[in-house]
PDB file of N, CA and C in Angstrom:
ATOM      1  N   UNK A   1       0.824  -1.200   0.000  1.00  0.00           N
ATOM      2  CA  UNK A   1       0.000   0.000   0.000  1.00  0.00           C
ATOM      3  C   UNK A   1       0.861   1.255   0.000  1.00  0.00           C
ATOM      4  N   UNK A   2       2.145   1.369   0.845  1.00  0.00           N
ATOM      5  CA  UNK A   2       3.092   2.207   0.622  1.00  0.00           C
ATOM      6  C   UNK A   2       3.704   2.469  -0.416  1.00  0.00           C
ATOM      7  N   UNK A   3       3.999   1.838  -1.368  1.00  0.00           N
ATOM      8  CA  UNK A   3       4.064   1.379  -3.067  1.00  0.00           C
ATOM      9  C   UNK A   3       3.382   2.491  -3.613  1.00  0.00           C
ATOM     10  N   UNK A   4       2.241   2.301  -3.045  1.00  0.00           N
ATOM     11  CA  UNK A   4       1.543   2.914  -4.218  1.00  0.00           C
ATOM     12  C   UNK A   4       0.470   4.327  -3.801  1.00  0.00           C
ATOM     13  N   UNK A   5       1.007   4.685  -2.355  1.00  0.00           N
ATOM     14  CA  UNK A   5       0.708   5.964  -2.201  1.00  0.00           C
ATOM     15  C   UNK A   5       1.920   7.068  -2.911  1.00  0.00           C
ATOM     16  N   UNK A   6       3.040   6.182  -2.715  1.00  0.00           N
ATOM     17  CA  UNK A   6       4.212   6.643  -3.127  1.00  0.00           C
ATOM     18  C   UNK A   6       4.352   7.322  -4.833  1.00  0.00           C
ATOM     19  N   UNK A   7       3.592   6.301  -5.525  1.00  0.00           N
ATOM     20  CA  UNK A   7       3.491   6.214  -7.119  1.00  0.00           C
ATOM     21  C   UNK A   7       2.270   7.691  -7.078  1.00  0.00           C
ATOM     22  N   UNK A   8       1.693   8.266  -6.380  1.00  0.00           N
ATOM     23  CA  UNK A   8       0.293   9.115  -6.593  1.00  0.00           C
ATOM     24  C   UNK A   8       1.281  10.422  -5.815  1.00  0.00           C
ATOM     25  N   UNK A   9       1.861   9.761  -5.111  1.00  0.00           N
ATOM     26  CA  UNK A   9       2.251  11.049  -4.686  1.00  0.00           C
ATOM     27  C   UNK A   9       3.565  12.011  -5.491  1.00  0.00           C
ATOM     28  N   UNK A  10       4.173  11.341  -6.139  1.00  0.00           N
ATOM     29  CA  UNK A  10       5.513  11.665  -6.890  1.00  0.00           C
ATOM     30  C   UNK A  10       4.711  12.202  -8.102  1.00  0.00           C
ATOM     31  N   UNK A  11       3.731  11.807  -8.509  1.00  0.00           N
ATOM     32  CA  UNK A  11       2.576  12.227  -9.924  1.00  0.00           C
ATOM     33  C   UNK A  11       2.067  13.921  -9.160  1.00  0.00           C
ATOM     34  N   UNK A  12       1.498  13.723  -8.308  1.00  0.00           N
ATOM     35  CA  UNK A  12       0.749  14.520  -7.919  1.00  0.00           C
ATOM     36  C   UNK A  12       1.915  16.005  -7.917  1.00  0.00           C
ATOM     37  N   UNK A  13       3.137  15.908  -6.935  1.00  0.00           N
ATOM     38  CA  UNK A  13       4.033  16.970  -6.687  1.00  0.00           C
ATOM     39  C   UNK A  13       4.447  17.167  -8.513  1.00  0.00           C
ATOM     40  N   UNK A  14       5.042  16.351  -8.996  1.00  0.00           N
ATOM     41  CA  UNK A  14       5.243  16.778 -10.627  1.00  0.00           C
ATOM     42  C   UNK A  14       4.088  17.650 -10.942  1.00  0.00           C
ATOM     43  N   UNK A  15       2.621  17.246 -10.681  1.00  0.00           N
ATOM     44  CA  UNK A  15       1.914  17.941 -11.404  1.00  0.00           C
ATOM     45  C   UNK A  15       1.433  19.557 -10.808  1.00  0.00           C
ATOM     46  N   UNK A  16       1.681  19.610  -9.555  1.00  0.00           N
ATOM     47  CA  UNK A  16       1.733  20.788  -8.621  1.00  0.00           C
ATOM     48  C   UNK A  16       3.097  21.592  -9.531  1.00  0.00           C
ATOM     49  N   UNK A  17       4.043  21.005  -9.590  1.00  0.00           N
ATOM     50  CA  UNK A  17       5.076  21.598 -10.296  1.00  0.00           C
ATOM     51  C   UNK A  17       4.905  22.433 -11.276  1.00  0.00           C
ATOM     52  N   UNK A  18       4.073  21.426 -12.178  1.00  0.00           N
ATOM     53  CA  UNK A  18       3.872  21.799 -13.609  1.00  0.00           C
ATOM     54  C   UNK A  18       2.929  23.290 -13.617  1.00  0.00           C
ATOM     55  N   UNK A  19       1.950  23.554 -12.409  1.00  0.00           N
ATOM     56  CA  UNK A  19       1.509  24.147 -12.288  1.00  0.00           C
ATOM     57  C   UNK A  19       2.136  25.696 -11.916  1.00  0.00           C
ATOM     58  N   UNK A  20       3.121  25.608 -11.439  1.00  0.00           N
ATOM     59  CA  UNK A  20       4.264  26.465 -10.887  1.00  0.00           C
ATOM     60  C   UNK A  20       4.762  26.736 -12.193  1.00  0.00           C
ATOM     61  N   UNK A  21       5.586  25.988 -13.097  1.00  0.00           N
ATOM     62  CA  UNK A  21       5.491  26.468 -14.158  1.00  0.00           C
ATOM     63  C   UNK A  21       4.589  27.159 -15.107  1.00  0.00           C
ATOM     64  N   UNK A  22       3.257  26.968 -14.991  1.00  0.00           N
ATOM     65  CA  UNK A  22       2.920  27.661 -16.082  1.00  0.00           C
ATOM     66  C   UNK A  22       2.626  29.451 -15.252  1.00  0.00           C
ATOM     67  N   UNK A  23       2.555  29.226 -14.283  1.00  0.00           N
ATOM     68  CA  UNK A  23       2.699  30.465 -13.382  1.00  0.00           C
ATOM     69  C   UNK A  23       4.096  31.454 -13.888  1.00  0.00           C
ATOM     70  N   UNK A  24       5.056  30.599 -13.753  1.00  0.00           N
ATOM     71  CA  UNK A  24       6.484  31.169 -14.380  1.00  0.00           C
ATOM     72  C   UNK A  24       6.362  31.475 -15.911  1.00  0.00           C
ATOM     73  N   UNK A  25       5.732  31.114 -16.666  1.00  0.00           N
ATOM     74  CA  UNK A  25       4.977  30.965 -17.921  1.00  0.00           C
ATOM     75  C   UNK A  25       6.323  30.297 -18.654  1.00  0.00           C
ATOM     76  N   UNK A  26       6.582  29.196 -18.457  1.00  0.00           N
ATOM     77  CA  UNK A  26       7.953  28.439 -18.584  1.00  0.00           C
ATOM     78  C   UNK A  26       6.750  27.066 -19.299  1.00  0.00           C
ATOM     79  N   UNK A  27       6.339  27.200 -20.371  1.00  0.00           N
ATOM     80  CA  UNK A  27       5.314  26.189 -20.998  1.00  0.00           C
ATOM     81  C   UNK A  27       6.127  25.130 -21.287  1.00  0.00           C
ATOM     82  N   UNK A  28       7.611  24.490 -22.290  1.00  0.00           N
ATOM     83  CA  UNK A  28       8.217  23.629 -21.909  1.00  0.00           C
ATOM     84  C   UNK A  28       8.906  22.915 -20.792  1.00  0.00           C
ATOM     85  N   UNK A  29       8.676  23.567 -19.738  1.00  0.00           N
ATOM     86  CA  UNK A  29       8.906  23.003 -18.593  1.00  0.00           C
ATOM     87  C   UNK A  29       7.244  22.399 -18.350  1.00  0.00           C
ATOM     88  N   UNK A  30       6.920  23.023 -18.205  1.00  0.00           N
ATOM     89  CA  UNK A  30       5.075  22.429 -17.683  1.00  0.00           C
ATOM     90  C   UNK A  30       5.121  21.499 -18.672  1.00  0.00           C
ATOM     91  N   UNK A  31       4.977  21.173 -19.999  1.00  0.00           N
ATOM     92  CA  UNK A  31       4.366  20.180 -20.541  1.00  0.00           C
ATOM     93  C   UNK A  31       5.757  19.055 -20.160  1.00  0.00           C
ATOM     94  N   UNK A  32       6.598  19.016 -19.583  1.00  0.00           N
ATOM     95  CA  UNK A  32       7.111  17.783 -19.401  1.00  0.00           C
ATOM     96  C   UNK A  32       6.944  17.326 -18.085  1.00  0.00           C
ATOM     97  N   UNK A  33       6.968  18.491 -16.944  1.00  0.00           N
ATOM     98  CA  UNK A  33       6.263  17.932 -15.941  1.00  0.00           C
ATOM     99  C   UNK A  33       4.940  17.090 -15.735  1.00  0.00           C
ATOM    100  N   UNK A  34       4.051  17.919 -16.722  1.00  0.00           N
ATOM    101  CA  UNK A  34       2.600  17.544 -16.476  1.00  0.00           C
ATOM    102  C   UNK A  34       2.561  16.220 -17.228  1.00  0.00           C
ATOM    103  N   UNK A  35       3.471  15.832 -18.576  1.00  0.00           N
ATOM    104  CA  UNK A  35       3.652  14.839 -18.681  1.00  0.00           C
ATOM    105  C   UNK A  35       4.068  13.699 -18.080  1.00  0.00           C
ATOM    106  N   UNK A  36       5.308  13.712 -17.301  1.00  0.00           N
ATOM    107  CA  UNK A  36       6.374  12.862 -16.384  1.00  0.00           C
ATOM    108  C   UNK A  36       4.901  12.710 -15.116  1.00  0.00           C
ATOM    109  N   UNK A  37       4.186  13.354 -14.832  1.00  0.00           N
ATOM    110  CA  UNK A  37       3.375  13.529 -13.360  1.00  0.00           C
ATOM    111  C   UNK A  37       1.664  12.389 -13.973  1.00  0.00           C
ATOM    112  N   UNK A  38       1.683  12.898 -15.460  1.00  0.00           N
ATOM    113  CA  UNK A  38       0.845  11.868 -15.991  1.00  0.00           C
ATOM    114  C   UNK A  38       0.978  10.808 -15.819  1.00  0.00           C
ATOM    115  N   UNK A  39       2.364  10.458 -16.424  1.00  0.00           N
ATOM    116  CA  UNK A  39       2.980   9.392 -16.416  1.00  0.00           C
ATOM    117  C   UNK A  39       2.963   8.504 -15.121  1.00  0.00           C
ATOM    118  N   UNK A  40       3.589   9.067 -14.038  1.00  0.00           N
ATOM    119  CA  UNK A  40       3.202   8.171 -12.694  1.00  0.00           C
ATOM    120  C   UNK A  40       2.152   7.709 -11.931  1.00  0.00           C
ATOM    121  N   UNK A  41       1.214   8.640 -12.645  1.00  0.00           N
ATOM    122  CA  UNK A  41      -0.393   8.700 -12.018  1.00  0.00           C
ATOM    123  C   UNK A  41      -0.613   7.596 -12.974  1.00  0.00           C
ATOM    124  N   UNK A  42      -0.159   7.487 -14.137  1.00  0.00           N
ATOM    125  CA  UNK A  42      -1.264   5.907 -14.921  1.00  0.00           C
ATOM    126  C   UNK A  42      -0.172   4.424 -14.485  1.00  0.00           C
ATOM    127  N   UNK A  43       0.850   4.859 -14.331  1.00  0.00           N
ATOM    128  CA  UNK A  43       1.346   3.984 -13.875  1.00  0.00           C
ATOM    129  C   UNK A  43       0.533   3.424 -12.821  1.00  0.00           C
ATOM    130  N   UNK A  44       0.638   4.418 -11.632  1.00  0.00           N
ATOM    131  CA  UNK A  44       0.094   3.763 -10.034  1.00  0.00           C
ATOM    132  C   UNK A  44      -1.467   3.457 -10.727  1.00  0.00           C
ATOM    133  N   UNK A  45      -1.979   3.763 -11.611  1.00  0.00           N
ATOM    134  CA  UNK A  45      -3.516   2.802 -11.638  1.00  0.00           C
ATOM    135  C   UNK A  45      -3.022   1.380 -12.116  1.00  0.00           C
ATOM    136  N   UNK A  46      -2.119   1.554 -13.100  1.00  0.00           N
ATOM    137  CA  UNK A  46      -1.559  -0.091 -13.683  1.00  0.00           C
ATOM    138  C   UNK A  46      -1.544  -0.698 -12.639  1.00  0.00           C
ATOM    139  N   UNK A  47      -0.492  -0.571 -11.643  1.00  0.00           N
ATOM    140  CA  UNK A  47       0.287  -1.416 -10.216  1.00  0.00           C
ATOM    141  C   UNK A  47      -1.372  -1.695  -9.696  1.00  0.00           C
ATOM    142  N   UNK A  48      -1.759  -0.715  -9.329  1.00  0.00           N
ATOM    143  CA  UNK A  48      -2.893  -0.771  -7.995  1.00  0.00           C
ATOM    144  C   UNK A  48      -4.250  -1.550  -8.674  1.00  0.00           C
ATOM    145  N   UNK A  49      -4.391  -1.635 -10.081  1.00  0.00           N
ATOM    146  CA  UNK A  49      -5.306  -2.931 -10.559  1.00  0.00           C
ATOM    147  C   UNK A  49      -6.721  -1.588  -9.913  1.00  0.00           C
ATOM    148  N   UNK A  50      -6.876  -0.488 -10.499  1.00  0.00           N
ATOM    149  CA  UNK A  50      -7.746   0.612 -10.165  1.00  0.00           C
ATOM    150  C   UNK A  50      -9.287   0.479 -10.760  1.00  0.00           C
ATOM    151  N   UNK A  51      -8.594  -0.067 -11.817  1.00  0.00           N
ATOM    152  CA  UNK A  51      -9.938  -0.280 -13.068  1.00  0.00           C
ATOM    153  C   UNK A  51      -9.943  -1.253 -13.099  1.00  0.00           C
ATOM    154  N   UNK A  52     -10.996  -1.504 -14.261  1.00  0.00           N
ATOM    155  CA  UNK A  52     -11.247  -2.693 -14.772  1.00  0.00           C
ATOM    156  C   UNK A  52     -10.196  -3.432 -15.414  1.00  0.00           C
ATOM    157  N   UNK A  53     -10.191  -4.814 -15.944  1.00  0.00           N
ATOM    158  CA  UNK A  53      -9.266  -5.455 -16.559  1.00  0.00           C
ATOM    159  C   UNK A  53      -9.175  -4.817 -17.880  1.00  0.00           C
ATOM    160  N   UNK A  54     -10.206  -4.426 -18.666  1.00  0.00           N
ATOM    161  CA  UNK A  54     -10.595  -4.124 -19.961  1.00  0.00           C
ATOM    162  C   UNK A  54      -9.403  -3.271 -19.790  1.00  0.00           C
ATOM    163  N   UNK A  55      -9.870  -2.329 -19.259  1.00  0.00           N
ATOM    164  CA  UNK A  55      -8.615  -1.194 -19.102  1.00  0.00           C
ATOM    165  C   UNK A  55      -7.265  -1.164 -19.417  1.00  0.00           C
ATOM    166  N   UNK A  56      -6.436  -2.423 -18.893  1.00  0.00           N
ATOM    167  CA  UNK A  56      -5.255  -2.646 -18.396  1.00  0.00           C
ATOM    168  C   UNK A  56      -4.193  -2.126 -19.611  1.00  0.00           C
ATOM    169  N   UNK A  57      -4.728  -3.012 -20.793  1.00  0.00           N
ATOM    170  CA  UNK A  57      -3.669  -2.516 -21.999  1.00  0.00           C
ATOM    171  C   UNK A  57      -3.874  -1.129 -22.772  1.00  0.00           C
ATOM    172  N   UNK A  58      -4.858  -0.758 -22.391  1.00  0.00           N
ATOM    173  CA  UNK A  58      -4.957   1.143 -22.901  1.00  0.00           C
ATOM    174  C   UNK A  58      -4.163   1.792 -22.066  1.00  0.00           C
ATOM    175  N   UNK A  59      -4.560   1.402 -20.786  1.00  0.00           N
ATOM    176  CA  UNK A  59      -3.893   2.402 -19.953  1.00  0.00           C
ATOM    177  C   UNK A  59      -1.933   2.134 -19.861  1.00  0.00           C
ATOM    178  N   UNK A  60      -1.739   0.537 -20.163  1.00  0.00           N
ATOM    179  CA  UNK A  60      -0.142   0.671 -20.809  1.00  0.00           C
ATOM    180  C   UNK A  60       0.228   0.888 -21.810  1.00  0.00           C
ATOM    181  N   UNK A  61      -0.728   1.067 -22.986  1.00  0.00           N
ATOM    182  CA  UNK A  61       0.022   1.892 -24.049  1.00  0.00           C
ATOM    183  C   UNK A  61       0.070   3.296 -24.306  1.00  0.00           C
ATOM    184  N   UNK A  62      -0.896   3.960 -23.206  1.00  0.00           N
ATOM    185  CA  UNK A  62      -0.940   5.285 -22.830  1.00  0.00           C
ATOM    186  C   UNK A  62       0.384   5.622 -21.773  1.00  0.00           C
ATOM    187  N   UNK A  63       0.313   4.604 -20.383  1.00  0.00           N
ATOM    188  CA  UNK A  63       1.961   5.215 -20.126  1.00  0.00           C
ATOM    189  C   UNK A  63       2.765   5.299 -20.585  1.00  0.00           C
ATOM    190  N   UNK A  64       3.110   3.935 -21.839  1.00  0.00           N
ATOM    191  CA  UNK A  64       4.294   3.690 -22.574  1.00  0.00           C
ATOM    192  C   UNK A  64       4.430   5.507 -23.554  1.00  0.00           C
ATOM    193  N   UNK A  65       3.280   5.670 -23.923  1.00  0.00           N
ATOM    194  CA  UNK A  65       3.461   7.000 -24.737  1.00  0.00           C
ATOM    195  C   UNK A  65       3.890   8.177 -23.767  1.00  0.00           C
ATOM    196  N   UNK A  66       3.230   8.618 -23.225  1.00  0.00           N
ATOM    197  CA  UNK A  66       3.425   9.294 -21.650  1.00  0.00           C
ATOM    198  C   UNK A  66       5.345   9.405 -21.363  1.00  0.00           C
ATOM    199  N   UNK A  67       5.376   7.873 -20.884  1.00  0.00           N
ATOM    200  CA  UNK A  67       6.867   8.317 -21.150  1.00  0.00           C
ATOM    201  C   UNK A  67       7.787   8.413 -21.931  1.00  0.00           C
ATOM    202  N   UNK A  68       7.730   7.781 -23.375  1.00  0.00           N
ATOM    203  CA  UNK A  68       8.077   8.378 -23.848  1.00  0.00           C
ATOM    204  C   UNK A  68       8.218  10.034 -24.832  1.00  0.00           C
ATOM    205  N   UNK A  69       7.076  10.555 -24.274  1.00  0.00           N
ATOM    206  CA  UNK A  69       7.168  12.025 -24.814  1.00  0.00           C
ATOM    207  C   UNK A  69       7.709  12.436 -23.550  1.00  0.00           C
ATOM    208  N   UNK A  70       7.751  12.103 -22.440  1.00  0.00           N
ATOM    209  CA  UNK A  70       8.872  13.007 -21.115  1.00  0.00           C
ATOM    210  C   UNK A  70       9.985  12.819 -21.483  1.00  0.00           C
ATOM    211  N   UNK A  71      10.813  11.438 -21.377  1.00  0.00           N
ATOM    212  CA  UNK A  71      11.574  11.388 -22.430  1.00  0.00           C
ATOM    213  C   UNK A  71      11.994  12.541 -23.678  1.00  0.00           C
ATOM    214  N   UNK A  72      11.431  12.417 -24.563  1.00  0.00           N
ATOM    215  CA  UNK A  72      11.786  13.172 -25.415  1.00  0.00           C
ATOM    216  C   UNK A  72      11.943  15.040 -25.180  1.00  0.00           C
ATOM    217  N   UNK A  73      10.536  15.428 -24.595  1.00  0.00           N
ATOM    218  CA  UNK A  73      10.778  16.547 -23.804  1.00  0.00           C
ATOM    219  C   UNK A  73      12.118  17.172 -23.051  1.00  0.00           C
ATOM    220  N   UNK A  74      12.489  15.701 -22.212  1.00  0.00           N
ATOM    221  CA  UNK A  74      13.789  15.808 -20.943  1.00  0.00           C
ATOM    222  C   UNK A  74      14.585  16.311 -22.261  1.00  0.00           C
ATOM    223  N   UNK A  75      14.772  15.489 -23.620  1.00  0.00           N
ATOM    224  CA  UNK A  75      16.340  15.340 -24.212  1.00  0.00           C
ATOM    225  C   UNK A  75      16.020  16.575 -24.733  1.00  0.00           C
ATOM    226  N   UNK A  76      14.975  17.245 -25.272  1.00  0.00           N
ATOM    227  CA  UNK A  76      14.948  18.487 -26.294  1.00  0.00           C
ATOM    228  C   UNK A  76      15.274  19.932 -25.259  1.00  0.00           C
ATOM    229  N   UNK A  77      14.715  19.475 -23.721  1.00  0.00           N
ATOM    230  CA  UNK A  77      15.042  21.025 -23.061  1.00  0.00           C
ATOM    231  C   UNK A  77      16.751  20.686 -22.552  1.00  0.00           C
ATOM    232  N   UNK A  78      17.116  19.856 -22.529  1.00  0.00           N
ATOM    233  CA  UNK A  78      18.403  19.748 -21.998  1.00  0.00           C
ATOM    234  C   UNK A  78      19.595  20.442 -23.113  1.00  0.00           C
ATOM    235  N   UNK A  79      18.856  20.055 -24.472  1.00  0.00           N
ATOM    236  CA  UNK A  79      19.755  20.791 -25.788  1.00  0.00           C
ATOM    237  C   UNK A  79      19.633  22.026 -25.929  1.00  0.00           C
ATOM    238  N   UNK A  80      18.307  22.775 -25.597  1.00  0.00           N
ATOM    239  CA  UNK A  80      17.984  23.899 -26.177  1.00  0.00           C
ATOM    240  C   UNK A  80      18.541  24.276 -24.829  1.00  0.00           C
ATOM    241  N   UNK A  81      18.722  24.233 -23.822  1.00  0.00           N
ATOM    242  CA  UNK A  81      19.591  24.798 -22.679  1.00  0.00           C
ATOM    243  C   UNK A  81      21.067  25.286 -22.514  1.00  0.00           C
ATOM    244  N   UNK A  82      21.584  24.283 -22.836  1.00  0.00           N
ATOM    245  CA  UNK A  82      23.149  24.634 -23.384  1.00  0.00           C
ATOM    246  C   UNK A  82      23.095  25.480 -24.648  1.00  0.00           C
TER     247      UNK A  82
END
């Protein structure tokens, strides 16, 4: 159960983040937070068996996408930074 307050809670602060960003009006930062914070939130429904079974493989080919656009996000602000 600690598992997986853990998985909602690391989603949740990313997405508080993301929110801070768009405050900063820093929009590539927010869309990778709010992405990466997506990302852990569908995860912890995967682990925690939240939904239905039907569910199970949408909601992993939705994280699989999820992370990989944080992913991609992480590598594009890290270039345009330097």
């Amino acid at each position: 159960m600690k598992k997986a307050i853990t998985q909602y809670l690391v989603g949740v602060a990313m997405l508080l983040f993301a929110i801070y960003q768009i405050y900063r009006q820093d929009y590539w930062e927010f869309s990778l937070y709010i992405t990466a914070g997506m990302a852990f939130i569908v995860m912890g429904l995967i682990k925690n068996k939240a939904l239905p079974v039907g569910y199970s493989r949408l909601l992993n080919s939705v994280s699989w996408i999820l992370i990989i656009m944080a992913g991609l996000l992480f590598l594009f602000l890290i270039q345009t930074e330097s």
